[in-house]
C-alpha atoms as a PDB file:
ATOM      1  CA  UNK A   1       0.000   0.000   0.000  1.00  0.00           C
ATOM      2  CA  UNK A   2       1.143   3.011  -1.106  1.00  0.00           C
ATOM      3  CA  UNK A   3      -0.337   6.514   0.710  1.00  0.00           C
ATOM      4  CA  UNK A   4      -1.930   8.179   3.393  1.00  0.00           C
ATOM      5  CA  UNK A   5      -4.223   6.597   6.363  1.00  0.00           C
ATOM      6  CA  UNK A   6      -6.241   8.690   8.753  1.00  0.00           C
ATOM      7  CA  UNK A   7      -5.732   7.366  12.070  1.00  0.00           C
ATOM      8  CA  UNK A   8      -7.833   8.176  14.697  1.00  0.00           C
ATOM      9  CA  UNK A   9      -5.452   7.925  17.709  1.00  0.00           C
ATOM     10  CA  UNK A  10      -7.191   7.038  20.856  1.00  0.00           C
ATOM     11  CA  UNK A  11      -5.998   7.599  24.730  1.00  0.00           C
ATOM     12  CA  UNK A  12      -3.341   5.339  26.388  1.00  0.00           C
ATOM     13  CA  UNK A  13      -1.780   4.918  22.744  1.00  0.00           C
ATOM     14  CA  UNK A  14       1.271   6.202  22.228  1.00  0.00           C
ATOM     15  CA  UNK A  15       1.841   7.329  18.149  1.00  0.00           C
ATOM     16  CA  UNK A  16       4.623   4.355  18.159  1.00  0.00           C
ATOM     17  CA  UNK A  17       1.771   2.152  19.563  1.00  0.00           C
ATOM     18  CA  UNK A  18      -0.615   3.149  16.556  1.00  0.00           C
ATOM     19  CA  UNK A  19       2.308   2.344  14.144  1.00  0.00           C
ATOM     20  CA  UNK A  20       3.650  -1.059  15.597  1.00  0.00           C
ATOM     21  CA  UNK A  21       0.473  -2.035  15.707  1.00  0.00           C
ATOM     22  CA  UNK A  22      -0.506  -1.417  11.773  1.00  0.00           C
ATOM     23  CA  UNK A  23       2.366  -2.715  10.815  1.00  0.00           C
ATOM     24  CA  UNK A  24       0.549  -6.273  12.364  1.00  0.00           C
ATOM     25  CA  UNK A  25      -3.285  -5.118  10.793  1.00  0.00           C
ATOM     26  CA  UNK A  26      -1.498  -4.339   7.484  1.00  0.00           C
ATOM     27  CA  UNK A  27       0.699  -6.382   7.270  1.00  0.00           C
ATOM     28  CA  UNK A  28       3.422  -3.605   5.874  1.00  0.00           C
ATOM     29  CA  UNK A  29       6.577  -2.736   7.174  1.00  0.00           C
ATOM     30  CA  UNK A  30       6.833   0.262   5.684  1.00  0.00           C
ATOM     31  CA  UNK A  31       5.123   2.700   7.947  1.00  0.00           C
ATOM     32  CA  UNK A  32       5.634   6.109   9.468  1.00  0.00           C
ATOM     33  CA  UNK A  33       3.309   8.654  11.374  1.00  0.00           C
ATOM     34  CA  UNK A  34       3.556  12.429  10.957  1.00  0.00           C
ATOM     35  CA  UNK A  35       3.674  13.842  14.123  1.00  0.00           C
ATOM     36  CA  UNK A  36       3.735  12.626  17.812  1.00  0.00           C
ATOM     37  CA  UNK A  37       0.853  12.700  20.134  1.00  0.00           C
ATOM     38  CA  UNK A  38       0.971  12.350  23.921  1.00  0.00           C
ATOM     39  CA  UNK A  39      -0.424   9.292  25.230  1.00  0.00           C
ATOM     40  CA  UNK A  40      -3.433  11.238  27.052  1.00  0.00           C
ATOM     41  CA  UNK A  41      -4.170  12.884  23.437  1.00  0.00           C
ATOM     42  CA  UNK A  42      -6.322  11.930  20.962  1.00  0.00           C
ATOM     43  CA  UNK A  43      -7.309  12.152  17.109  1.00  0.00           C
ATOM     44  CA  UNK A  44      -6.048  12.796  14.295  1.00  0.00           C
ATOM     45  CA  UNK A  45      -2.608  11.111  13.649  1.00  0.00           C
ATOM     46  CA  UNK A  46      -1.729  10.660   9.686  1.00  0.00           C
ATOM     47  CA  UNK A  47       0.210   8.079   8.970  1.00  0.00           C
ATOM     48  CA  UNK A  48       2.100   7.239   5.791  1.00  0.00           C
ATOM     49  CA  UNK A  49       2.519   4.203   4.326  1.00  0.00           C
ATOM     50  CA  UNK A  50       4.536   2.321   1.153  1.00  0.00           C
ATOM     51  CA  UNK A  51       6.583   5.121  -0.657  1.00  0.00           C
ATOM     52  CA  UNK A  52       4.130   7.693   1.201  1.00  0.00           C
ATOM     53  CA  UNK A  53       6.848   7.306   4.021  1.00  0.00           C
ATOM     54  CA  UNK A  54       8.962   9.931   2.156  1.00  0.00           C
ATOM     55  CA  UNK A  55       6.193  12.568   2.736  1.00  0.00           C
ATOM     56  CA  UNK A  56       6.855  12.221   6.660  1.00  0.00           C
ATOM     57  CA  UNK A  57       8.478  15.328   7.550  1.00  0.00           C
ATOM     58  CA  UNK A  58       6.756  17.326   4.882  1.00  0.00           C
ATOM     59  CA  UNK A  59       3.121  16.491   6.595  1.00  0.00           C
ATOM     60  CA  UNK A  60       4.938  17.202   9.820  1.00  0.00           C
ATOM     61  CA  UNK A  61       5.856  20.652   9.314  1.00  0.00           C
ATOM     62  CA  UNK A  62       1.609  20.971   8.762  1.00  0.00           C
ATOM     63  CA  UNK A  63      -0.641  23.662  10.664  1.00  0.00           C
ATOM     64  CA  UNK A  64      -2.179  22.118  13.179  1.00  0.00           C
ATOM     65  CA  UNK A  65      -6.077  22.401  15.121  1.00  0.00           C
ATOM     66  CA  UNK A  66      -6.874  21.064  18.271  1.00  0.00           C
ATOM     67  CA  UNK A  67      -9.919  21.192  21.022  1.00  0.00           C
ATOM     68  CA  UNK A  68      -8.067  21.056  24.039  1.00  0.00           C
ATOM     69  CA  UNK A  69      -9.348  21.645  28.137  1.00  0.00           C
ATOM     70  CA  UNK A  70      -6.854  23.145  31.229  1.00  0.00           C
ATOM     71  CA  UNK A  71      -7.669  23.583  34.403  1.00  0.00           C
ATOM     72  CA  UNK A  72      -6.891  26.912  36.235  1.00  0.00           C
ATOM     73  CA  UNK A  73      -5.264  26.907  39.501  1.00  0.00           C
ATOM     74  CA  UNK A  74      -2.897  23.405  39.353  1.00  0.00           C
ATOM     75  CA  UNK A  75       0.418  22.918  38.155  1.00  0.00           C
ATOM     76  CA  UNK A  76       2.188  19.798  37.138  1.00  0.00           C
ATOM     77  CA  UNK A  77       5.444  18.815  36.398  1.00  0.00           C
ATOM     78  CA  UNK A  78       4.105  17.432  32.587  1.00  0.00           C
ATOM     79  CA  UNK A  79       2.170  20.649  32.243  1.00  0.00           C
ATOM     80  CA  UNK A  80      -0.557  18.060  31.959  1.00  0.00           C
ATOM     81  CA  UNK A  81      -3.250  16.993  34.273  1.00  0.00           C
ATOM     82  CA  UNK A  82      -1.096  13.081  34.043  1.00  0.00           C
ATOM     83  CA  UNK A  83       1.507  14.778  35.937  1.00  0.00           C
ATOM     84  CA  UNK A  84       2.721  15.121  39.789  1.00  0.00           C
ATOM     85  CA  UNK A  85       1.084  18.508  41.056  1.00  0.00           C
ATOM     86  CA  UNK A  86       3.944  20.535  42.197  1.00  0.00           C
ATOM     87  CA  UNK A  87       2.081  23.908  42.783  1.00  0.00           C
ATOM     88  CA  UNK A  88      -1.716  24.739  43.353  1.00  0.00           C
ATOM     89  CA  UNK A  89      -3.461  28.489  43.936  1.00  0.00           C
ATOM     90  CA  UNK A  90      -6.814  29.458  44.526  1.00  0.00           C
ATOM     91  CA  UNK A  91      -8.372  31.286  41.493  1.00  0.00           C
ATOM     92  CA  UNK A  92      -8.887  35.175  42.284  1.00  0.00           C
ATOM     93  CA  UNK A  93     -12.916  35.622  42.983  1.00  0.00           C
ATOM     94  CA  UNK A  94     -12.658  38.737  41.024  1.00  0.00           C
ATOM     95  CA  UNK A  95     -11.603  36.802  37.994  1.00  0.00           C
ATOM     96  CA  UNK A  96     -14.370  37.380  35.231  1.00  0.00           C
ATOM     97  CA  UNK A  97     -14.812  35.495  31.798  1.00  0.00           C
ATOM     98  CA  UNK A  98     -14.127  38.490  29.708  1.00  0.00           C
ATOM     99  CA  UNK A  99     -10.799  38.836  31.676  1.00  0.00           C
ATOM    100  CA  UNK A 100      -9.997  35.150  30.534  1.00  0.00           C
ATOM    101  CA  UNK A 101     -11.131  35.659  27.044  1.00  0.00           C
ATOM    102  CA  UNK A 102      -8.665  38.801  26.593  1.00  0.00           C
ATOM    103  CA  UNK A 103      -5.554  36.585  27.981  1.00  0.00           C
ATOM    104  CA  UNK A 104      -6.889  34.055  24.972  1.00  0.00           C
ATOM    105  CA  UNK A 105      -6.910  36.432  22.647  1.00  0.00           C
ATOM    106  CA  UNK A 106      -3.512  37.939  23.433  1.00  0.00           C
ATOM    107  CA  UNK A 107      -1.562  34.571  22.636  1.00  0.00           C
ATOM    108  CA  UNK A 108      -3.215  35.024  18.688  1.00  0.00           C
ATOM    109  CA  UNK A 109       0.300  36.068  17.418  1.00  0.00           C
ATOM    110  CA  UNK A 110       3.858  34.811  17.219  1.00  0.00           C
ATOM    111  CA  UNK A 111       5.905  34.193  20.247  1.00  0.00           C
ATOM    112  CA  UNK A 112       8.850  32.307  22.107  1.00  0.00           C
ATOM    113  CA  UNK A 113       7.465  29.266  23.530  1.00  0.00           C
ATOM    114  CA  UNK A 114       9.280  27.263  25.869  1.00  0.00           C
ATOM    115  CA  UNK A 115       9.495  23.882  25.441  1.00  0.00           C
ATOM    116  CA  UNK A 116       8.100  21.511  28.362  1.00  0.00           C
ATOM    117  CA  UNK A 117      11.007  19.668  30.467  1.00  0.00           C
ATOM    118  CA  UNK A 118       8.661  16.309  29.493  1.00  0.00           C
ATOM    119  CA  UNK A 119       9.748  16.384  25.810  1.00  0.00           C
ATOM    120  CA  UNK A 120      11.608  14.429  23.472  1.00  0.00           C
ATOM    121  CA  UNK A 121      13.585  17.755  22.358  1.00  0.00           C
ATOM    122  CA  UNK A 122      17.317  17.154  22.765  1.00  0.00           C
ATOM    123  CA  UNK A 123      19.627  19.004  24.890  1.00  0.00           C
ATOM    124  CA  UNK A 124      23.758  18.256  24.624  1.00  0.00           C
ATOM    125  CA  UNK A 125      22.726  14.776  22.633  1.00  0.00           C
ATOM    126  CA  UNK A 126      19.882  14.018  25.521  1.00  0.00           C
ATOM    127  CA  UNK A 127      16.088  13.429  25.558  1.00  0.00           C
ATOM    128  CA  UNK A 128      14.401  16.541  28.130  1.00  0.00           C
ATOM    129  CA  UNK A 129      12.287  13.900  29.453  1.00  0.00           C
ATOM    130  CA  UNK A 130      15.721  11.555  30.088  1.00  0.00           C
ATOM    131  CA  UNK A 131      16.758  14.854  32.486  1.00  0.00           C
ATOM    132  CA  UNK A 132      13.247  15.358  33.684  1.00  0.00           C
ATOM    133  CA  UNK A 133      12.996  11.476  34.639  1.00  0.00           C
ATOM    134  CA  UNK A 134      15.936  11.920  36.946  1.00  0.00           C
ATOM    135  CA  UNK A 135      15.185  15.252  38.426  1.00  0.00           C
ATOM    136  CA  UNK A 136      17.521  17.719  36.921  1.00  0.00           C
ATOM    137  CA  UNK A 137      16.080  20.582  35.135  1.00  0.00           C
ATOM    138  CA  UNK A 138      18.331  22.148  32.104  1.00  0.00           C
ATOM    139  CA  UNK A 139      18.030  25.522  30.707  1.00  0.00           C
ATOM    140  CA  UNK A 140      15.717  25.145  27.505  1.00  0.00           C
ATOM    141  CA  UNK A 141      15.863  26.931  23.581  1.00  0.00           C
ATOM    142  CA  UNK A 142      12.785  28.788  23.519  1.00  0.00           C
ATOM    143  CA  UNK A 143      11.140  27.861  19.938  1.00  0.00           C
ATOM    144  CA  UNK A 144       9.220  30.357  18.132  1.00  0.00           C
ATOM    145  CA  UNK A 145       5.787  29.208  17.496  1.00  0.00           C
ATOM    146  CA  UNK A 146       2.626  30.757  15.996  1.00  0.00           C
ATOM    147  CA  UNK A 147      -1.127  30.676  17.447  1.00  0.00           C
ATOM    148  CA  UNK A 148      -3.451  31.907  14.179  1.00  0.00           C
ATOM    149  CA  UNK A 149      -6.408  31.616  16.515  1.00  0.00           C
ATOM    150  CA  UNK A 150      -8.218  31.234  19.270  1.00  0.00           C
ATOM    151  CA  UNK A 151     -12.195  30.722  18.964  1.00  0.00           C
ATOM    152  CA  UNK A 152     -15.101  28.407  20.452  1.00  0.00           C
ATOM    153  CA  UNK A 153     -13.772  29.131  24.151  1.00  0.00           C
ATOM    154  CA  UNK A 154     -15.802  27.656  27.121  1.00  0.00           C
ATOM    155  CA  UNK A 155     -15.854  28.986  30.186  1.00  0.00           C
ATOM    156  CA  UNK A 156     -16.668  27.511  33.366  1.00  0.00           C
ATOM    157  CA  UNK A 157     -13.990  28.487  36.035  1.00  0.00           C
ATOM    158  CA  UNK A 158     -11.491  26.865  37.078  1.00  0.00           C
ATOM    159  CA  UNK A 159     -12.012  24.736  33.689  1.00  0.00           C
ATOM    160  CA  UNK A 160     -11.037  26.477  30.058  1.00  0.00           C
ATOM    161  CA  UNK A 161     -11.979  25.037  26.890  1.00  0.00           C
ATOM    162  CA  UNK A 162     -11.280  26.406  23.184  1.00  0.00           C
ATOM    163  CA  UNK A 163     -10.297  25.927  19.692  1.00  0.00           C
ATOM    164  CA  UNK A 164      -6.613  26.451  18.463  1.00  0.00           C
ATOM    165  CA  UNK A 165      -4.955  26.677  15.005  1.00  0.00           C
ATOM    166  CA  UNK A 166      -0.751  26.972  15.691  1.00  0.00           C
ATOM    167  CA  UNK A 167       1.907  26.000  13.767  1.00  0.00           C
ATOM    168  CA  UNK A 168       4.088  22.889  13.973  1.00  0.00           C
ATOM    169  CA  UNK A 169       6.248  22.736  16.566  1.00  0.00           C
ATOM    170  CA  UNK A 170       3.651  24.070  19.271  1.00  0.00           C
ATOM    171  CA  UNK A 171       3.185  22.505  22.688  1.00  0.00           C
ATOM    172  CA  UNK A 172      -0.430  23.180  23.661  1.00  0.00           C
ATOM    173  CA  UNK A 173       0.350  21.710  27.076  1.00  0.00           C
ATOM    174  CA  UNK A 174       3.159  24.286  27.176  1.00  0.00           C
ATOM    175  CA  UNK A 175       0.606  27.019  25.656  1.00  0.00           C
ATOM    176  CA  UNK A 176      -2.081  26.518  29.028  1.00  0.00           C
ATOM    177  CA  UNK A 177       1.039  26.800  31.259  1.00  0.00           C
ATOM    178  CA  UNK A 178       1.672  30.090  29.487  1.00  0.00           C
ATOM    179  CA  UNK A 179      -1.761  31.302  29.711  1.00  0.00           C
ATOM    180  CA  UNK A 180      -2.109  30.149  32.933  1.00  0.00           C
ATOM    181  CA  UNK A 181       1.528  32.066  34.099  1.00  0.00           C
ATOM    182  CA  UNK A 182      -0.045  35.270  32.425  1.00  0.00           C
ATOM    183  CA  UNK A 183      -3.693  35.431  34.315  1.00  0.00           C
ATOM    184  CA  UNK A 184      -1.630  34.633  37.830  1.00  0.00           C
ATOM    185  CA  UNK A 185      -3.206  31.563  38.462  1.00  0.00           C
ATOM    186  CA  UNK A 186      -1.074  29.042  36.174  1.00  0.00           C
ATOM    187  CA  UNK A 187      -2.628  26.263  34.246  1.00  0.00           C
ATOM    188  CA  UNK A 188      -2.489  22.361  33.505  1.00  0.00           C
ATOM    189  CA  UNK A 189      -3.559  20.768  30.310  1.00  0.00           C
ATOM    190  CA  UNK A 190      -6.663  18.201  31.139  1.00  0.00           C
ATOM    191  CA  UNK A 191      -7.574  17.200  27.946  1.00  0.00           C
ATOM    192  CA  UNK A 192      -6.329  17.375  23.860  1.00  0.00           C
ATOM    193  CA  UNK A 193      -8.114  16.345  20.808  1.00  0.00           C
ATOM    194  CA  UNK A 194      -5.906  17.093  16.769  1.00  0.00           C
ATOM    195  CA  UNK A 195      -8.804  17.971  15.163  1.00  0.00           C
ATOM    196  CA  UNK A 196      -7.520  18.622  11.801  1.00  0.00           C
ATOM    197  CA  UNK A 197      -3.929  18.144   9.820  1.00  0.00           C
ATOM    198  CA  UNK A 198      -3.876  19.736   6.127  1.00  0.00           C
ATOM    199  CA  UNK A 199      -7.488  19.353   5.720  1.00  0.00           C
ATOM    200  CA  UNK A 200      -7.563  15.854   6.632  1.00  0.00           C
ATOM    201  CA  UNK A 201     -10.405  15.794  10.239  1.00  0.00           C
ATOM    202  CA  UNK A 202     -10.893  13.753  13.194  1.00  0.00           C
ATOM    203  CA  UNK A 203     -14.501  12.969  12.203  1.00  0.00           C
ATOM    204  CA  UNK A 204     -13.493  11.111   9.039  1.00  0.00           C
ATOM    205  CA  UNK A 205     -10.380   9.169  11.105  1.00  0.00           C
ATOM    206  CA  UNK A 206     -10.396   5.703  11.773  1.00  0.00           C
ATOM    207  CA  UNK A 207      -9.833   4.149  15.036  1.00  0.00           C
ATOM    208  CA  UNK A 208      -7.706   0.646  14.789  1.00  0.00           C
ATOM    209  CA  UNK A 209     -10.371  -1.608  15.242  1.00  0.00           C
ATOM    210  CA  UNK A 210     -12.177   0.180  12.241  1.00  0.00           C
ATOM    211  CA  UNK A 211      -8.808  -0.285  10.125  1.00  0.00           C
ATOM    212  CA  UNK A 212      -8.754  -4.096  11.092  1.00  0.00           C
ATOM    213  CA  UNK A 213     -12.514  -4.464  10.292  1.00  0.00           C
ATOM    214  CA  UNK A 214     -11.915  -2.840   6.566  1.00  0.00           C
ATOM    215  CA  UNK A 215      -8.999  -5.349   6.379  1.00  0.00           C
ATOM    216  CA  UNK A 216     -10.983  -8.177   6.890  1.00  0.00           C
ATOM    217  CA  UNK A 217     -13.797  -7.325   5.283  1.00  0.00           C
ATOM    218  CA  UNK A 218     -11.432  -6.095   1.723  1.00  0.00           C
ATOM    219  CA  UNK A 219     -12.736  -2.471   2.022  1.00  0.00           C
ATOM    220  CA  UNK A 220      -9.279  -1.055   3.289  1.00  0.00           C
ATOM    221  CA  UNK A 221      -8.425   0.534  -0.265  1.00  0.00           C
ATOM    222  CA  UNK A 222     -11.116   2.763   0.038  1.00  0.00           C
ATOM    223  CA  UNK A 223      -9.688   4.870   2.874  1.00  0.00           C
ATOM    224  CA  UNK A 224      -6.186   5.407   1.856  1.00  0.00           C
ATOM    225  CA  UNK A 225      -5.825   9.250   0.568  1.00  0.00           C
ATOM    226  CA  UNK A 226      -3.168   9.276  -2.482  1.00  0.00           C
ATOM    227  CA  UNK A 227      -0.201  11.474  -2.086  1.00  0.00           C
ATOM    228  CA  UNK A 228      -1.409  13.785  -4.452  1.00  0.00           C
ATOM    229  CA  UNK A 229      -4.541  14.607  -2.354  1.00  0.00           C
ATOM    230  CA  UNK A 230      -2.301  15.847   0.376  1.00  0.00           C
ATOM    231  CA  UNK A 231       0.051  18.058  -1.791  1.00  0.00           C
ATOM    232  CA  UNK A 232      -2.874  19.926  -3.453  1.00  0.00           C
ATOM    233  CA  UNK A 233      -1.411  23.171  -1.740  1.00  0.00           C
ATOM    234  CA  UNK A 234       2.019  22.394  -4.358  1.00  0.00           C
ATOM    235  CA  UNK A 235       1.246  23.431  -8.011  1.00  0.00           C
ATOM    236  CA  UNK A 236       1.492  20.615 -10.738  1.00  0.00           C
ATOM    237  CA  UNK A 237       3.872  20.842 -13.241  1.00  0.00           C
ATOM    238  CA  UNK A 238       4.577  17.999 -16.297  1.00  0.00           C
ATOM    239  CA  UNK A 239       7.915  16.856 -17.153  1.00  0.00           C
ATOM    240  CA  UNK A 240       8.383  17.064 -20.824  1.00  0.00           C
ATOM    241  CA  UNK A 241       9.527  13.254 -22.461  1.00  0.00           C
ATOM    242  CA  UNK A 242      12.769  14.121 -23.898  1.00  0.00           C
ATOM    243  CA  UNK A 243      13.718  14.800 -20.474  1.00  0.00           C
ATOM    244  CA  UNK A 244      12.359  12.149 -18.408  1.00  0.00           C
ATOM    245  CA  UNK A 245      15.438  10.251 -17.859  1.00  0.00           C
ATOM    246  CA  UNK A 246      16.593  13.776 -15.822  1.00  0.00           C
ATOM    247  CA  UNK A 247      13.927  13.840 -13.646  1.00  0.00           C
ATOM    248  CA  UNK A 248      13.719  10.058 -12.895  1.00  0.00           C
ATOM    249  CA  UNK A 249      17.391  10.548 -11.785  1.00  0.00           C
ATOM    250  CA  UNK A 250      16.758  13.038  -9.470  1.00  0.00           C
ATOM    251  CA  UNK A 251      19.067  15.783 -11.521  1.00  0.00           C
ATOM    252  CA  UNK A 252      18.360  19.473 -11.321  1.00  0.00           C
ATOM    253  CA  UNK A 253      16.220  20.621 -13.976  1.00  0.00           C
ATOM    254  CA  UNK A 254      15.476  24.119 -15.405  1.00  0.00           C
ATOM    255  CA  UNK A 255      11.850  25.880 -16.396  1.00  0.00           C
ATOM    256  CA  UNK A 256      12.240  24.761 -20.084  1.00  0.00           C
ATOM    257  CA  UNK A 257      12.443  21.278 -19.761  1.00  0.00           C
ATOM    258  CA  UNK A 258       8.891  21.320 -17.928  1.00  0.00           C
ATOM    259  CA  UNK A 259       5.401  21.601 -20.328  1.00  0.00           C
ATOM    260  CA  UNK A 260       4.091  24.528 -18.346  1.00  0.00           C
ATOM    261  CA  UNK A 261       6.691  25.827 -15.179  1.00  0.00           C
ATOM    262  CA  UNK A 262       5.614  29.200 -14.088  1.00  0.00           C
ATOM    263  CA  UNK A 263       8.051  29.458 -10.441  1.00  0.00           C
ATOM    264  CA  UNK A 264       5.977  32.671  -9.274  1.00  0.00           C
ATOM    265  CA  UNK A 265       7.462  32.012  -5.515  1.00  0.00           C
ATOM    266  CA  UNK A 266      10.871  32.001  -4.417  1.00  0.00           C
ATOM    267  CA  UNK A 267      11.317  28.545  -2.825  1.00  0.00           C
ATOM    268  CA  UNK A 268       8.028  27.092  -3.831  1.00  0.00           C
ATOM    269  CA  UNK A 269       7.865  23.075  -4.108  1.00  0.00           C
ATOM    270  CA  UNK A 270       6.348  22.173  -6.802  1.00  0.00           C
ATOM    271  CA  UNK A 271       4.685  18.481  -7.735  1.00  0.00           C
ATOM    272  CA  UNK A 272       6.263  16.677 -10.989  1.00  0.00           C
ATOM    273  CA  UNK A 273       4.534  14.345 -12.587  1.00  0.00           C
ATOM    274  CA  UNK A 274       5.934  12.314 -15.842  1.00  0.00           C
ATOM    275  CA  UNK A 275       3.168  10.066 -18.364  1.00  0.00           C
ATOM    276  CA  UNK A 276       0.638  11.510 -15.287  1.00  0.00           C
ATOM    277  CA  UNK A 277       2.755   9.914 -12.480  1.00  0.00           C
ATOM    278  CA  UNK A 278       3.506  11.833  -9.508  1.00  0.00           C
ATOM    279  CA  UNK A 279       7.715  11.132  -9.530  1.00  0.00           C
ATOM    280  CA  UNK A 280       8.635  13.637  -7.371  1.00  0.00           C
ATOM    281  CA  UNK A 281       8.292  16.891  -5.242  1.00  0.00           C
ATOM    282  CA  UNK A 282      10.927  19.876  -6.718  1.00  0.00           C
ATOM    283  CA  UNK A 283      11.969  23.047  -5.376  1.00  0.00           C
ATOM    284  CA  UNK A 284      12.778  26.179  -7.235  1.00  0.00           C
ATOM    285  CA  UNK A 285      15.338  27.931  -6.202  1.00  0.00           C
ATOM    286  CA  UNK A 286      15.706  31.761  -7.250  1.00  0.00           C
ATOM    287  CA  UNK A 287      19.359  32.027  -6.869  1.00  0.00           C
ATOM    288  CA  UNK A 288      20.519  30.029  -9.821  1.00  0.00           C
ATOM    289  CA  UNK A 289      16.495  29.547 -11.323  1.00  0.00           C
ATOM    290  CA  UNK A 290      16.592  25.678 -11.210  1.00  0.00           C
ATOM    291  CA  UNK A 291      14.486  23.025  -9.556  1.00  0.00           C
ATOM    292  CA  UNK A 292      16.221  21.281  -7.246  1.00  0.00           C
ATOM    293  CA  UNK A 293      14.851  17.516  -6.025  1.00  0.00           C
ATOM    294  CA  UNK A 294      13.202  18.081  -2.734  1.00  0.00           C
ATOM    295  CA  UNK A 295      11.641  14.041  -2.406  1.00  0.00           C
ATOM    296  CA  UNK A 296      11.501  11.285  -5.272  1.00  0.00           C
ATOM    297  CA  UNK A 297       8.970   9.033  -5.181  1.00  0.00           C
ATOM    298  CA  UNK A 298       9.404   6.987  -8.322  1.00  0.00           C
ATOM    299  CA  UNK A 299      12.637   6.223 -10.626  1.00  0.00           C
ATOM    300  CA  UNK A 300      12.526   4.867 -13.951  1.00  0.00           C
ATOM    301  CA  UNK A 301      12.049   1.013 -13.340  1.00  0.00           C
ATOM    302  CA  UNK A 302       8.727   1.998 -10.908  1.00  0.00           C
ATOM    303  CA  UNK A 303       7.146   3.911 -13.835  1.00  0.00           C
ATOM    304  CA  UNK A 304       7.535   1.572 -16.276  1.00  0.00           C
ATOM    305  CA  UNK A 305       5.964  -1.092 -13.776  1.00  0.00           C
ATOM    306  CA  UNK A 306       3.025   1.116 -13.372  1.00  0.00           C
ATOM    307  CA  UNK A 307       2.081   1.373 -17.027  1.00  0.00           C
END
């Protein structure tokens, strides 16, 4: 199987879980997911499979929406509610909703997050979470991140609920402590659902048992997404035949040995197709005006097996 699956990751799964255990349903080795959820989240986790695995870290660098719940007041060492409280304060009584809602609204912009001391980011060749594990805090990179919005909040003190849209690379956990550090109370994460990744939503994800079902029951074809449904955002452009042999080698090719190549945006990718096969994502590169190979899919021997 070659493409996309929309996995609906559920609680107490980690994303390594999801994958070891499609690997068994689909009986394919080849198998990556496109961004890590904590164990207490759930939803939408894409995962790739076949020659989709190349598209890994493209999906992963994705906008991002999730519903997600904190609790005012509490303070854990995870910055989630599956954490050991280390700090608790009684919220203010004068405290209104509108006060709450402005604090929301504030973190709509782009700003130097933080990273959570319960992360897999690396610090001198070391897992955070490694330190964290064995009680030494380290001085962390702050990583700037971008919230596009905030909407569909909930109130009902001490418990917050909304709708966020941030960029990749976000911890929302790390988001409610900030939030929570700006209104004077602080905050812990209590719940997280990915809603949405590049258009692809949690209400058309399937959970595992559904994915073993449609494998028994020879339906499973139906729900895997081609590559080229997930690189609609990349304009198409066509190869033309006296220089296929180029592309399938993965050389650098210029505008005129395309049908139609009109590189309107400095560092745009673009998708390549050759006899109406995707082959390849290319990136154009202003300096020098070539297309450079950003990901091959297919060489020369895969196309003409596909005919």
């Amino acid at each position: 199987m070659d493409g996309i699956i929309n996995v609906y990751k559920e609680t107490g799964y980690t994303s390594f879980d999801v994958v070891a255990k499609l690997r068994s349903i689909l009986h394919q080795k080849k198998i990556g997911h496109t961004g890590t959820l904590d164990p207490m989240a759930e939803g939408v986790l894409l995962v790739c499979l076949g020659s989709a695995t190349k598209l890994v870290d493209v999906l992963t660098l994705k906008d991002k929406c999730y519903r997600v719940s904190m609790q005012l007041g509490i303070m854990t060492d995870t910055e989630d509610i599956t954490g050991t409280v280390i700090c608790q304060k009684d919220i203010p009584r004068d405290l209104t909703k509108q006060q709450v809602i402005d604090v929301l609204h504030d973190y709509v912009k782009s700003y130097d997050q933080i990273p959570p001391m319960y992360s897999a980011i690396k610090k001198d060749g070391k897992k955070l979470y490694e330190y964290a594990r064995a009680g030494i805090s380290v001085e962390r990179t702050p990583r700037n991140v971008t919230i596009f919005s905030i909407d569909d909040i909930v109130i009902d003190l001490p418990v917050v609920s909304f709708n966020v849209h941030c960029s990749k690379g976000t911890y929302v956990r790390s988001l409610c402590r900030d939030i929570g550090d700006t209104l004077g109370t602080g905050a812990t994460m209590t719940s997280l659902v990915r809603q949405e990744v590049n258009g692809l939503k949690a209400c058309d994800a399937l959970r595992l048992s559904q994915i073993e079902k449609c494998m028994v029951d020879g339906t499973i074809m139906n729900y895997i997404i081609s590559m080229d449904s997930v690189l609609q955002a990349y304009k198409a452009i066509h190869i033309k035949n006296e220089f296929l042999k180029y592309l399938v080698n993965g050389n650098k090719l210029y505008c005129n040995q395309f049908e139609v190549c009109d590189p309107s945006f400095d560092c745009e990718l673009f998708r390549v197709y050759a006899k109406e096969r995707l082959v390849a994502l290319y990136q154009y590169r202003q300096d020098d005006h070539m297309l450079r190979p950003y990901k091959m899919f297919l060489n020369e021997q895969d196309l003409r097996e596909q005919k």
